[in-house]
N, C-alpha and C. Protein backbone atom coordinates (compact mmCIF):
# COMPACT_ATOMS: atom_id res chain seq x y z
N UNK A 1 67.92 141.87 118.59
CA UNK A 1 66.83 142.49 117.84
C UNK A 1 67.16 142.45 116.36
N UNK A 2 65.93 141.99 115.49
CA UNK A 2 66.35 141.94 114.22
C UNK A 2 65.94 143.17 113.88
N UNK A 3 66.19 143.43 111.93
CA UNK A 3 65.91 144.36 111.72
C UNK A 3 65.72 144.01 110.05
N UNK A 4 64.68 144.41 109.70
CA UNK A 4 64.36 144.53 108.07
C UNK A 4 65.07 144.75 107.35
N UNK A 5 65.88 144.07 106.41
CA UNK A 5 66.73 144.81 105.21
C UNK A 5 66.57 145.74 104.87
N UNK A 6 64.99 146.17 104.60
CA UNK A 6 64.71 147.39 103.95
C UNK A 6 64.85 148.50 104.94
N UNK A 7 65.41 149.64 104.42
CA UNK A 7 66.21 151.40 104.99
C UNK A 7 66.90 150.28 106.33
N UNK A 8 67.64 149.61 106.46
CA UNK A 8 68.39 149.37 107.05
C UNK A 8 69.24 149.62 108.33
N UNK A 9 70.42 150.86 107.13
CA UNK A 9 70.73 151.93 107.42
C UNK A 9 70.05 152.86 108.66
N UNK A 10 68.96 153.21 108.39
CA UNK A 10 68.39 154.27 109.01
C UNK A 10 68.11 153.65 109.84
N UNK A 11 67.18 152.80 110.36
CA UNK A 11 67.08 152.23 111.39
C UNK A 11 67.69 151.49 112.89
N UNK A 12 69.34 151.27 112.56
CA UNK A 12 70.30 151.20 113.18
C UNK A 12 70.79 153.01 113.47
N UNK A 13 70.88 153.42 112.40
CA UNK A 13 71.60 154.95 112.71
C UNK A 13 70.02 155.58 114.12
N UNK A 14 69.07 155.73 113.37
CA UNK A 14 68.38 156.22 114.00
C UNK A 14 68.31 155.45 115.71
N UNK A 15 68.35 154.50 116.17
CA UNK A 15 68.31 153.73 117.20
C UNK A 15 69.52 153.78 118.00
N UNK A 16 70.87 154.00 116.97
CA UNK A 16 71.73 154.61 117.90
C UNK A 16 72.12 155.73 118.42
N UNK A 17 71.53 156.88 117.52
CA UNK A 17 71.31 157.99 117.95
C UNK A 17 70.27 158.64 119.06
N UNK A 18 69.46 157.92 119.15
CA UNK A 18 68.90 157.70 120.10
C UNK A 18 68.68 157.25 121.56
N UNK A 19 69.66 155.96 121.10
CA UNK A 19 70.68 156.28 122.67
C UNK A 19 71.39 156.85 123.15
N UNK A 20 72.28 157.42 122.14
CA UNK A 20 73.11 158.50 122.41
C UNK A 20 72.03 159.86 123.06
N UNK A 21 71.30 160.47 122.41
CA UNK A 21 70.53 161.43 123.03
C UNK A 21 69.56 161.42 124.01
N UNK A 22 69.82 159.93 124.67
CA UNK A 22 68.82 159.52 125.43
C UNK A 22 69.93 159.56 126.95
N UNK A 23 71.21 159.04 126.72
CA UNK A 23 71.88 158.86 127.72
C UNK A 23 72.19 157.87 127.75
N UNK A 24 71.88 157.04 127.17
CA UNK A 24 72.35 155.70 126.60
C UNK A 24 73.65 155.09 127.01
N UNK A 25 74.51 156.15 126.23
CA UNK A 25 75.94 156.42 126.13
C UNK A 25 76.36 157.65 126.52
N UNK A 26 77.58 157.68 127.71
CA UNK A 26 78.14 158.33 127.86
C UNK A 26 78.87 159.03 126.95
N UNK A 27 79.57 160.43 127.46
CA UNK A 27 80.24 161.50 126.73
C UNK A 27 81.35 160.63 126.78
N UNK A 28 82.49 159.99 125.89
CA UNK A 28 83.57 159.39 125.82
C UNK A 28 83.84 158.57 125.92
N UNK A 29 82.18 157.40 125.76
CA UNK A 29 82.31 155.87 126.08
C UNK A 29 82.58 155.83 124.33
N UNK A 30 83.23 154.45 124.05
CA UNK A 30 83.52 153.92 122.79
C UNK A 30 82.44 152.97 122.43
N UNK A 31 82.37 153.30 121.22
CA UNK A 31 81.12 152.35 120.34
C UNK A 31 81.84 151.67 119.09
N UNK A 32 81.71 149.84 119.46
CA UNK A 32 82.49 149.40 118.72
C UNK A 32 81.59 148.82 118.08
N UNK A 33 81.82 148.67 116.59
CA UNK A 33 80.93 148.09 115.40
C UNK A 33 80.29 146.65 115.67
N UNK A 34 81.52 145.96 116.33
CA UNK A 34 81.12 144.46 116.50
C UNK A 34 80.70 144.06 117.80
N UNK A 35 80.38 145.07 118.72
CA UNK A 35 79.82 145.15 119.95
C UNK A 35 78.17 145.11 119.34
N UNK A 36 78.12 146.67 118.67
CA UNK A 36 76.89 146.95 118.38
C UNK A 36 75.80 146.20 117.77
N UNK A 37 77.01 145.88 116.54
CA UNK A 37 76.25 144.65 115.66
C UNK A 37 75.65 143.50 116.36
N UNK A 38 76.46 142.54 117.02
CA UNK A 38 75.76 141.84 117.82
C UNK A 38 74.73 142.29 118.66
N UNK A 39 74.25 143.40 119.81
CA UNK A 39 73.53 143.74 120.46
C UNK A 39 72.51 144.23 119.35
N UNK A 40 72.65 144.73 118.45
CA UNK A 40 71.13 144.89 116.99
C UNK A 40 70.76 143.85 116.75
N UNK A 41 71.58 142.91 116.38
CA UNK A 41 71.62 141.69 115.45
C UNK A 41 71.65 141.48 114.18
N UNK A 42 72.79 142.40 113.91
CA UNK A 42 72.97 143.02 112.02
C UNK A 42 74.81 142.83 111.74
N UNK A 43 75.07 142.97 110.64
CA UNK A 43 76.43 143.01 110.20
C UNK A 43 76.95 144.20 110.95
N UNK A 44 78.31 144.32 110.62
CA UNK A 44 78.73 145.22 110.94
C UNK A 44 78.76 146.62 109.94
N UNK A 45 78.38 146.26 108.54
CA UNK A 45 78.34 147.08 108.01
C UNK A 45 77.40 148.23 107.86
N UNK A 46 76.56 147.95 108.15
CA UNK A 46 75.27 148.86 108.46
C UNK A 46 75.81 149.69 109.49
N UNK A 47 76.27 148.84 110.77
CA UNK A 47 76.70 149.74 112.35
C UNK A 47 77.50 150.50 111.49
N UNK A 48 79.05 150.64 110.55
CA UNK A 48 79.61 151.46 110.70
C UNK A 48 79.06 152.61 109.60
N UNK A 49 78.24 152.44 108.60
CA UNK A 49 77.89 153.57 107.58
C UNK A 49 77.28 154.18 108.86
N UNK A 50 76.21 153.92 109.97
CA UNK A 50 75.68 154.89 110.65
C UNK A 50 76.45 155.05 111.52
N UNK A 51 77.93 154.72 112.53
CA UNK A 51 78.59 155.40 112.85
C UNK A 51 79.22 156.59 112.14
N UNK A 52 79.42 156.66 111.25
CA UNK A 52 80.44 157.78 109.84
C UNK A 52 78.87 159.08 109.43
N UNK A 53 77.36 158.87 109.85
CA UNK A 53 76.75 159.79 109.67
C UNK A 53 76.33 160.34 110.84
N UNK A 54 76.69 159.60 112.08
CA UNK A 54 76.87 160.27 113.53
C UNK A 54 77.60 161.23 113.75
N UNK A 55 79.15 160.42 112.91
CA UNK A 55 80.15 161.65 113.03
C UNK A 55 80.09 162.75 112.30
N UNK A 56 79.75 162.87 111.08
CA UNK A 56 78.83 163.90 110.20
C UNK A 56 78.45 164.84 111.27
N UNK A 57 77.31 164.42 111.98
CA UNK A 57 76.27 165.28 112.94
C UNK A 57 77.07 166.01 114.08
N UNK A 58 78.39 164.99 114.58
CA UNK A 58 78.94 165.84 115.93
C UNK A 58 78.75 165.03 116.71
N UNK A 59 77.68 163.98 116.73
CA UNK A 59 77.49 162.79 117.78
C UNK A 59 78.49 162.12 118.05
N UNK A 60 79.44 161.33 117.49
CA UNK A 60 80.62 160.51 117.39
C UNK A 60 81.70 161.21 117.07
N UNK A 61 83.27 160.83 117.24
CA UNK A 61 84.61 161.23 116.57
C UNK A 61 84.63 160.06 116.25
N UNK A 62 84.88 159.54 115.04
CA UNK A 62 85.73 158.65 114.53
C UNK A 62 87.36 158.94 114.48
N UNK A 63 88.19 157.99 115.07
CA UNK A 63 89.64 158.31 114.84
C UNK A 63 90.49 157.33 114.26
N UNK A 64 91.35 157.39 113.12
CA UNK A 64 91.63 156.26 112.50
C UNK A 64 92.64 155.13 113.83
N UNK A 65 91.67 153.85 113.33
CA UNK A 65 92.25 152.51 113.83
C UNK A 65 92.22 152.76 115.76
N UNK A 66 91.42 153.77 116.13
CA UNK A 66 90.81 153.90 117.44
C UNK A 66 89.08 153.81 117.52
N UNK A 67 88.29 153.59 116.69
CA UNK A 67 86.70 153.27 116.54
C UNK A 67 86.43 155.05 116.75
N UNK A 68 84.83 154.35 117.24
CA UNK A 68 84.23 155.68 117.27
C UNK A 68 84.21 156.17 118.82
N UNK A 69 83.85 157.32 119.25
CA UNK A 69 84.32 157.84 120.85
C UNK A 69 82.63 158.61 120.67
N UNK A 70 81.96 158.83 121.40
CA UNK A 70 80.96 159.12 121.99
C UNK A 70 81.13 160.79 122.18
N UNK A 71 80.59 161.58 121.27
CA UNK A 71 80.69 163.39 122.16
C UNK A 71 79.45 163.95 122.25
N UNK A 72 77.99 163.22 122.05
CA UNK A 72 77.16 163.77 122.89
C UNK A 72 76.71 165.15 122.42
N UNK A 73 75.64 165.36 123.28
CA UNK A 73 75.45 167.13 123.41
C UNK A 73 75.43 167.77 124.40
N UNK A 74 76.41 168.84 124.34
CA UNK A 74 77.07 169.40 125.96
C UNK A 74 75.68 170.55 125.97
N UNK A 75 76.09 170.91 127.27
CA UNK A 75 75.37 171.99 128.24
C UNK A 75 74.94 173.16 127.19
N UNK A 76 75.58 173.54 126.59
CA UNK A 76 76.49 174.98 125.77
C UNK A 76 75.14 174.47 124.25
N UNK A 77 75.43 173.07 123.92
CA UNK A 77 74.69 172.92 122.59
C UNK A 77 73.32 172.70 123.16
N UNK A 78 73.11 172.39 124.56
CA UNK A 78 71.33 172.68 124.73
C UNK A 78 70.57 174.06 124.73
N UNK A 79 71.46 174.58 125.15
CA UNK A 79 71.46 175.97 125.57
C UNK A 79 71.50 176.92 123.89
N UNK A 80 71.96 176.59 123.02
CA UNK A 80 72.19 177.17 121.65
C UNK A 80 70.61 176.80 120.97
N UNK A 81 70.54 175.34 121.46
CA UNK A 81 69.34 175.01 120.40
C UNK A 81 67.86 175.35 121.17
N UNK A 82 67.97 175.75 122.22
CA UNK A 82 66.09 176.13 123.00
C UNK A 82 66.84 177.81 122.42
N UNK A 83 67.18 178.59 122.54
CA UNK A 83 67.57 179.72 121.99
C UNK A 83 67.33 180.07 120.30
N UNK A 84 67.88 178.91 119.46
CA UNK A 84 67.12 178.81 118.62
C UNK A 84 65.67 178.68 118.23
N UNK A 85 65.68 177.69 118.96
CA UNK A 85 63.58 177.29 119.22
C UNK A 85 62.93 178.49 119.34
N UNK A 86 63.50 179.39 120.74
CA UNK A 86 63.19 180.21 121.15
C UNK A 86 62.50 181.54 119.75
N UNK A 87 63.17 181.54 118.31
CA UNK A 87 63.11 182.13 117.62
C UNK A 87 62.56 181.78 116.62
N UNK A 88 62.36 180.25 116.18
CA UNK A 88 61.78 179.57 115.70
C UNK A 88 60.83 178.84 115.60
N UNK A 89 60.16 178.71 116.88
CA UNK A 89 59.01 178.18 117.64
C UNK A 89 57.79 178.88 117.09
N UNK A 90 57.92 180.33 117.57
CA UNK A 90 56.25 181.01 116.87
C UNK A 90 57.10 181.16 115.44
N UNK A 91 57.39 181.35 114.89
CA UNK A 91 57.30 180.98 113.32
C UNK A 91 56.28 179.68 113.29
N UNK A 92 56.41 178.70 113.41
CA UNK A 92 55.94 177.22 113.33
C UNK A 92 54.79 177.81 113.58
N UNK A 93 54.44 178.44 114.69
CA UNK A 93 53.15 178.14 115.39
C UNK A 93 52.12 179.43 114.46
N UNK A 94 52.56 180.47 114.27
CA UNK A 94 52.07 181.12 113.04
C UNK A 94 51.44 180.84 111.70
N UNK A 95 52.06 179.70 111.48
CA UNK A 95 51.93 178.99 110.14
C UNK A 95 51.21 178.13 110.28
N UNK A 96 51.06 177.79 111.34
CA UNK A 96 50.30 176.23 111.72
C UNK A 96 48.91 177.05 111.55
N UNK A 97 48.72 178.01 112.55
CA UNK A 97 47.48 179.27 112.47
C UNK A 97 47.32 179.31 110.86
N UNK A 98 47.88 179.60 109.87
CA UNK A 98 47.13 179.46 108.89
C UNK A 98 47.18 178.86 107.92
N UNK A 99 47.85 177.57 108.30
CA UNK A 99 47.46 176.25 107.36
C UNK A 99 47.16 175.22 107.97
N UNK A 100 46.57 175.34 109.23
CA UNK A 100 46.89 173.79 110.11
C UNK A 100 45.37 173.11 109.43
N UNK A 101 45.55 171.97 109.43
CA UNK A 101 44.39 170.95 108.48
C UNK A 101 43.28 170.75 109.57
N UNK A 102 42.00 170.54 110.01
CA UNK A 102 40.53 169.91 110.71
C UNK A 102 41.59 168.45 111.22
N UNK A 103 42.04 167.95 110.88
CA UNK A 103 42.28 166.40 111.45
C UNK A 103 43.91 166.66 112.31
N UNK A 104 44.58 167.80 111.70
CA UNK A 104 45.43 168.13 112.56
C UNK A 104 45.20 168.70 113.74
N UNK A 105 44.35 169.07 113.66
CA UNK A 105 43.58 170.24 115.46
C UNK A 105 43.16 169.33 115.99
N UNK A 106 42.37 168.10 115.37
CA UNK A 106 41.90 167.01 116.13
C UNK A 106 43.09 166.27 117.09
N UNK A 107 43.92 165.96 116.15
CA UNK A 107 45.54 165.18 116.43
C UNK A 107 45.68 166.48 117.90
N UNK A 108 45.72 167.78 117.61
CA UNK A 108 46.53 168.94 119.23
C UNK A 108 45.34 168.19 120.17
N UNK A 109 44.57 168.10 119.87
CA UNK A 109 43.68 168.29 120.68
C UNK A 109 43.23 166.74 121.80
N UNK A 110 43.51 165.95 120.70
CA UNK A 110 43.63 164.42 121.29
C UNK A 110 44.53 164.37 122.26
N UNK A 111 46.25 165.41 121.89
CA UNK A 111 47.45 164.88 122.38
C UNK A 111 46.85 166.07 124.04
N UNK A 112 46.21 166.85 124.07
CA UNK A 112 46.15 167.87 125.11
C UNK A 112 45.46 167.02 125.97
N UNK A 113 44.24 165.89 125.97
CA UNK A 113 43.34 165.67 126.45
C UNK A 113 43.81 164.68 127.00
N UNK A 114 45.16 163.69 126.62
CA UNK A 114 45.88 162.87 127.02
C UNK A 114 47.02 163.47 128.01
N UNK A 115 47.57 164.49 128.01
CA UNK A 115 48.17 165.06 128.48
C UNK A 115 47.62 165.37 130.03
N UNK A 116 46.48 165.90 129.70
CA UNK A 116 45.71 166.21 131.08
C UNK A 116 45.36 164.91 132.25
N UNK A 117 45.06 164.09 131.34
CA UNK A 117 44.76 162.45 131.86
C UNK A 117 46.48 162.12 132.81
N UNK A 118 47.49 161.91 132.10
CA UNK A 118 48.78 162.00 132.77
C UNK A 118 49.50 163.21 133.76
N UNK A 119 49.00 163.96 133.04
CA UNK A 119 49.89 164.81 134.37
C UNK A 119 49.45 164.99 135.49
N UNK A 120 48.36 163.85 136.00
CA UNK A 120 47.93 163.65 137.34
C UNK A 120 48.62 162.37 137.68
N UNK A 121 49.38 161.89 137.21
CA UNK A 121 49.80 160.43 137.50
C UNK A 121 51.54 160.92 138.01
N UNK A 122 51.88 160.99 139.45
CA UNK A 122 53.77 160.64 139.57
C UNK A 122 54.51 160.27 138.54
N UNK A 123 55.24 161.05 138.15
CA UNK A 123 56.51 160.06 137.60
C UNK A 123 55.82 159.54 136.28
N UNK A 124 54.81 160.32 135.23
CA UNK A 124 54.06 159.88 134.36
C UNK A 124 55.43 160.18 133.07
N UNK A 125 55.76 158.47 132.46
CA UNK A 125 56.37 158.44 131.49
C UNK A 125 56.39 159.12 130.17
N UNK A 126 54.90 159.31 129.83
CA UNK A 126 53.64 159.65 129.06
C UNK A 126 53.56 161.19 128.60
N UNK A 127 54.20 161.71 129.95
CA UNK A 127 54.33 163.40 129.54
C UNK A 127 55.12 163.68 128.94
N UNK A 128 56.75 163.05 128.34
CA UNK A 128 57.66 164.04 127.28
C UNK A 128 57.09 163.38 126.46
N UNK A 129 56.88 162.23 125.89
CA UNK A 129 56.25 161.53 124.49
C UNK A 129 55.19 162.64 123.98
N UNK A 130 54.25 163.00 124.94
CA UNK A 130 53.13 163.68 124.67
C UNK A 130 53.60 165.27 124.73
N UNK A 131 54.70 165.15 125.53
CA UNK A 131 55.08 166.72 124.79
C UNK A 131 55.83 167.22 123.85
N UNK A 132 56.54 166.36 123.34
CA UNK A 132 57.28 166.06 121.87
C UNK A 132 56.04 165.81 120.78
N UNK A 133 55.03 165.35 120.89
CA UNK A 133 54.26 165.27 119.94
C UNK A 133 53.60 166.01 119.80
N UNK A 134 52.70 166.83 120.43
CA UNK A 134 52.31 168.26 120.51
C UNK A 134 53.11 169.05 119.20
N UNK A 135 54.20 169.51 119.52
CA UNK A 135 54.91 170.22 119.00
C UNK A 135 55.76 169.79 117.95
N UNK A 136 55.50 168.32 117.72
CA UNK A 136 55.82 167.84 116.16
C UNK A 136 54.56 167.80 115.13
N UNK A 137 53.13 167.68 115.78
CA UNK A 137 52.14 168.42 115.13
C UNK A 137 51.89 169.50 114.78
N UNK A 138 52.20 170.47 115.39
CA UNK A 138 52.17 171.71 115.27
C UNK A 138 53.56 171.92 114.08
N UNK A 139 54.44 171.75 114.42
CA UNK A 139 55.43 171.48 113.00
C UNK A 139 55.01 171.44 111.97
N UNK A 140 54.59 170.13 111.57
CA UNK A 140 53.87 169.51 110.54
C UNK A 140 52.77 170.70 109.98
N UNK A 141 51.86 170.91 110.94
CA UNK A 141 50.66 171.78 110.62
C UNK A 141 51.19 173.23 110.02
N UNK A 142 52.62 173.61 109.67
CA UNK A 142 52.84 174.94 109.67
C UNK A 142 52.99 174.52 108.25
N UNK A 143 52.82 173.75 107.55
CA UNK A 143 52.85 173.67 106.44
C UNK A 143 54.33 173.68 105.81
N UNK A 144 55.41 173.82 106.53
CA UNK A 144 56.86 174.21 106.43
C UNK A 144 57.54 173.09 106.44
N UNK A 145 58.07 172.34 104.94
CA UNK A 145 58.85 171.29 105.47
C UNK A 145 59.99 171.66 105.96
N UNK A 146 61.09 172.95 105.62
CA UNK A 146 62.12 173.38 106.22
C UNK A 146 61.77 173.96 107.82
N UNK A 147 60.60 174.22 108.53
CA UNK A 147 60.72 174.02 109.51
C UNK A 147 60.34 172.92 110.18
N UNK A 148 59.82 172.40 109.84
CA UNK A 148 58.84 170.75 110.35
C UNK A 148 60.28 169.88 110.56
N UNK A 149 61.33 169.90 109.26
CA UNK A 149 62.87 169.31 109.35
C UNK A 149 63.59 169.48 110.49
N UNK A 150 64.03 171.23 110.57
CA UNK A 150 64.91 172.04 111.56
C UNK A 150 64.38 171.03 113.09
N UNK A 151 62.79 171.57 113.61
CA UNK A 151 62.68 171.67 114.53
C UNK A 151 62.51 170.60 115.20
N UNK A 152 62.06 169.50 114.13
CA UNK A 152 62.42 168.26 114.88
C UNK A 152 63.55 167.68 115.27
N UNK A 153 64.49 168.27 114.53
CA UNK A 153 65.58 167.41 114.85
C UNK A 153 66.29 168.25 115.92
N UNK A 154 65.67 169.30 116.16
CA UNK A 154 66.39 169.99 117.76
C UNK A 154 65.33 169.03 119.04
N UNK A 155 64.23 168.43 118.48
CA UNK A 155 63.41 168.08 119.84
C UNK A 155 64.23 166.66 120.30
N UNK A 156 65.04 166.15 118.93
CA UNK A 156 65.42 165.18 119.41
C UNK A 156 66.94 165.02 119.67
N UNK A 157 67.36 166.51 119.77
CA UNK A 157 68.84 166.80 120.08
C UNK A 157 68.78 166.80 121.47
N UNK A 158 67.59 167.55 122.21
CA UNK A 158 67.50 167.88 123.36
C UNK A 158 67.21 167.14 124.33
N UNK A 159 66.77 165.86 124.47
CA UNK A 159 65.41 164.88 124.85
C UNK A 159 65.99 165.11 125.87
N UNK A 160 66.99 164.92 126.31
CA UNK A 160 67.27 164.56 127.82
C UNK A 160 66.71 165.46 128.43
N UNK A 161 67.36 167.26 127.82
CA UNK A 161 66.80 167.90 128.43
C UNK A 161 65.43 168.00 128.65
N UNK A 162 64.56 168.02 127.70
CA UNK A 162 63.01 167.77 127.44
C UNK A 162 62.89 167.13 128.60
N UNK A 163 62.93 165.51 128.92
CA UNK A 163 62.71 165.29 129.86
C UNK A 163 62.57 166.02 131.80
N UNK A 164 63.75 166.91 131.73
CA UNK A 164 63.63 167.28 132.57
C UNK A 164 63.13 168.14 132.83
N UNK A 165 62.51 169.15 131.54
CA UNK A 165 61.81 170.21 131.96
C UNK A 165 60.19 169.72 132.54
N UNK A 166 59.80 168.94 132.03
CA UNK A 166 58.28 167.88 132.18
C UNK A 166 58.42 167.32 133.77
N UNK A 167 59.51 167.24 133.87
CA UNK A 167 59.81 166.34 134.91
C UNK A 167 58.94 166.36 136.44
N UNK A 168 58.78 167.84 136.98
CA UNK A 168 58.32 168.40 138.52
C UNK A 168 57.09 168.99 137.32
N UNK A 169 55.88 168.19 138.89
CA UNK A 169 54.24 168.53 138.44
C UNK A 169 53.86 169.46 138.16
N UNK A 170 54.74 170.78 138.53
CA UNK A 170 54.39 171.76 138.05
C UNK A 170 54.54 171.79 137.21
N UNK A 171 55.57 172.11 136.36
CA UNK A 171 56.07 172.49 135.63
C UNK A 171 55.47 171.77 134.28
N UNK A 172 55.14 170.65 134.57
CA UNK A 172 54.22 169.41 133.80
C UNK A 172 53.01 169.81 133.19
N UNK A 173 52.41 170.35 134.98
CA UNK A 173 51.04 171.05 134.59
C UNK A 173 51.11 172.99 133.94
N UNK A 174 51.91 173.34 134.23
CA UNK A 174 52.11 174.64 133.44
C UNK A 174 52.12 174.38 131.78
N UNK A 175 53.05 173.71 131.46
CA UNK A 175 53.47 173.81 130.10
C UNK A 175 52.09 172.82 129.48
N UNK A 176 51.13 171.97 130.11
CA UNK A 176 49.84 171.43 129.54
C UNK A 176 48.69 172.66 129.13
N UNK A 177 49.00 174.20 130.40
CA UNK A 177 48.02 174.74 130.02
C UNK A 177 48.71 175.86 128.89
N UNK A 178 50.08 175.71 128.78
CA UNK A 178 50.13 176.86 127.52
C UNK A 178 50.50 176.12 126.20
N UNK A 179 50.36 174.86 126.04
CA UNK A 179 50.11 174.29 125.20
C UNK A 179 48.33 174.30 124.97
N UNK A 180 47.76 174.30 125.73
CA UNK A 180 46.35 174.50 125.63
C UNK A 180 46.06 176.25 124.94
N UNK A 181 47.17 177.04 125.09
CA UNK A 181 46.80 178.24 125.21
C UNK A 181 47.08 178.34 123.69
N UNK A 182 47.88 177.83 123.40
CA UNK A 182 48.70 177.85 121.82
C UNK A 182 47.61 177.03 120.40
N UNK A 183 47.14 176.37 121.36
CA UNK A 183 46.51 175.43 120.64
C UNK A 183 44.76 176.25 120.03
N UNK A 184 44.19 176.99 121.25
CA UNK A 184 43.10 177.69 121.27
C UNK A 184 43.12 178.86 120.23
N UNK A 185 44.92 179.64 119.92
CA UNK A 185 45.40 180.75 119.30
C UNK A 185 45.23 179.76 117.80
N UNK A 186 45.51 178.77 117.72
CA UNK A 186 45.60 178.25 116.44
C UNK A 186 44.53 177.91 115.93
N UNK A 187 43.91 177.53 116.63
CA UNK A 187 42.19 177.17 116.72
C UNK A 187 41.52 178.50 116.07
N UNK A 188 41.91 179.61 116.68
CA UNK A 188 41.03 181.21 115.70
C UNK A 188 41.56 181.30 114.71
N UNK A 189 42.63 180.86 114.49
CA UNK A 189 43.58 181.21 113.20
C UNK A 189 44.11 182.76 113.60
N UNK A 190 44.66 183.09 115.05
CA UNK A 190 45.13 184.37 115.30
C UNK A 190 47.03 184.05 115.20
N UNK A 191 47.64 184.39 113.82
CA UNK A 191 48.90 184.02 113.97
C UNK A 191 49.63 184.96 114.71
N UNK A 192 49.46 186.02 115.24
CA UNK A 192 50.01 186.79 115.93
C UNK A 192 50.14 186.28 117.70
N UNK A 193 49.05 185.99 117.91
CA UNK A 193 49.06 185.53 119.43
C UNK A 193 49.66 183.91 119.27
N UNK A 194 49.49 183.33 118.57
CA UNK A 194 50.10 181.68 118.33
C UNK A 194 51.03 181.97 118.42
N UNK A 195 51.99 182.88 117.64
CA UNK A 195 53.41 183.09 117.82
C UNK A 195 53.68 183.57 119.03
N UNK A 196 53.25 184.55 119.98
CA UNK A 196 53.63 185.70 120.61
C UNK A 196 53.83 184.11 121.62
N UNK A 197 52.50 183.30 121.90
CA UNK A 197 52.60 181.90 122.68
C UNK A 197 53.64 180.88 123.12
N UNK A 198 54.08 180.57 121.75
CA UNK A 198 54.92 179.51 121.58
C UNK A 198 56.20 180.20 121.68
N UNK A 199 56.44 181.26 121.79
CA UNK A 199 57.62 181.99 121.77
C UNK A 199 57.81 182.29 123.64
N UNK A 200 56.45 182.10 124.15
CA UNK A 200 56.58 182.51 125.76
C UNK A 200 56.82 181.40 126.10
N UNK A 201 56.44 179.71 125.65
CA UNK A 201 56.28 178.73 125.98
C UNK A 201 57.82 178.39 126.32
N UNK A 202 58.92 178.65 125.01
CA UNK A 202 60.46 178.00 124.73
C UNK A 202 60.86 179.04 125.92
N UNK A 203 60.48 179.89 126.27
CA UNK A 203 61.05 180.64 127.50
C UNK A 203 60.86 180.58 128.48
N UNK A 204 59.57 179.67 128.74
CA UNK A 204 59.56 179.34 130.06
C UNK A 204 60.28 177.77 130.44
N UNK A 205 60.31 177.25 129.62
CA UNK A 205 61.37 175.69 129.31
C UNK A 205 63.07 176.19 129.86
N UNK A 206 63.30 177.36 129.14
CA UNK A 206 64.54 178.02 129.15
C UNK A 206 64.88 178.11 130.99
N UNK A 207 63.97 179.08 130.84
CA UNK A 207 63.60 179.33 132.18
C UNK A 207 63.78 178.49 133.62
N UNK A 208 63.16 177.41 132.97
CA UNK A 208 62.62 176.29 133.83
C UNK A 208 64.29 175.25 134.25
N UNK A 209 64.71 175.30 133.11
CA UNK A 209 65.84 174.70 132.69
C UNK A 209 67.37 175.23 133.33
N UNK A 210 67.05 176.76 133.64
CA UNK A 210 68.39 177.76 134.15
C UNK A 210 69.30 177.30 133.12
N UNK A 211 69.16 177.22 131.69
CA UNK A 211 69.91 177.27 130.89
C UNK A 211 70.64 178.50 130.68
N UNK A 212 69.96 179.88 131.36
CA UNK A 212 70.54 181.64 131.10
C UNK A 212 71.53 181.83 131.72
């Protein structure tokens, strides 16, 4: 796979981090520059500036003249960051209530109506994409770039888990209708019930998850 000169960087970092949070890579498999490079189809120099901002994050150990080692996100750091959400979630969704834009409600409302279309389908791929986006609109809509920042980058700390909360039809079809419920609270512009919502929503994920 090629890749544009231009942001470079980011595009390798971001793609490997992504496997990493995807499962990609195991907890303690090694990621070697000139492995990677070839499988991107880039120098090696790009692979290692975004190995060295992996390790930054906690994703990677770099150890001198041993490469980089794979550390993932354990049980303990999923469990820290829906706990966070948990507290941070109706904030977002509060704010969204009273700044969310006419073309952003359109955007909840497109992603709900798609949502409903899939979560009649087995094994529908379609439902974490669409439930990660939900709630990166609603981000966005809170008008908060320091939360729109935070909270995305926990949706994409978690994915695996994400995935599995979506995973059983129920649970698929539950979290479609209190995303519907959150969405209707934002719709009056009632920031009190938007929050009280999205704050029941990260707890029933929690929940769902036996992360307690």
């Amino acid at each position: 796979m090629e890749y544009q000169e231009q942001s470079l960087g980011g595009q390798i970092f971001n793609r490997i981090r992504n496997d990493i949070l995807s499962g990609n890579y195991a907890p303690g498999e090694e990621l070697k520059e000139a492995t990677l490079g070839k499988q991107l189809g880039v120098s090696r120099t790009p692979v290692r500036e975004a190995l060295r901002q992996l390790d930054l994050e906690g994703l990677v150990e770099i150890a001198p003249n041993r490469g980089a080692k794979v550390i993932g996100i354990s049980r303990k750091d999923v469990e820290d960051i829906y706990h966070m959400r948990a507290r941070l979630e109706g904030l977002a969704a509060r704010k969204a209530a009273e700044n969310i834009k006419e073309e952003e409600l359109a955007e909840l409302e497109e992603v709900i109506l798609l949502s409903e279309f899939h979560v009649k389908k087995p094994e529908s791929k379609q439902m974490v994409r669409l439930d990660g986006r939900f709630h990166e609109i609603m981000y966005r809509a809170s008008g908060s770039r320091m939360l729109e920042h935070v909270l995305t980058d926990f949706l994409h700390y978690v994915k695996m888990a994400r995935s599995h909360s979506v995973k059983t039809e129920h649970r698929a079809q539950e979290s479609v209708k209190e995303h519907k419920r959150i969405l209707e609270a934002i719709r009056q512009r009632d920031g009190d019930l938007a929050e009280q919502l999205a704050n029941e929503h990260i707890q029933h994920v929690i929940e769902n998850l036996d992360l307690h």
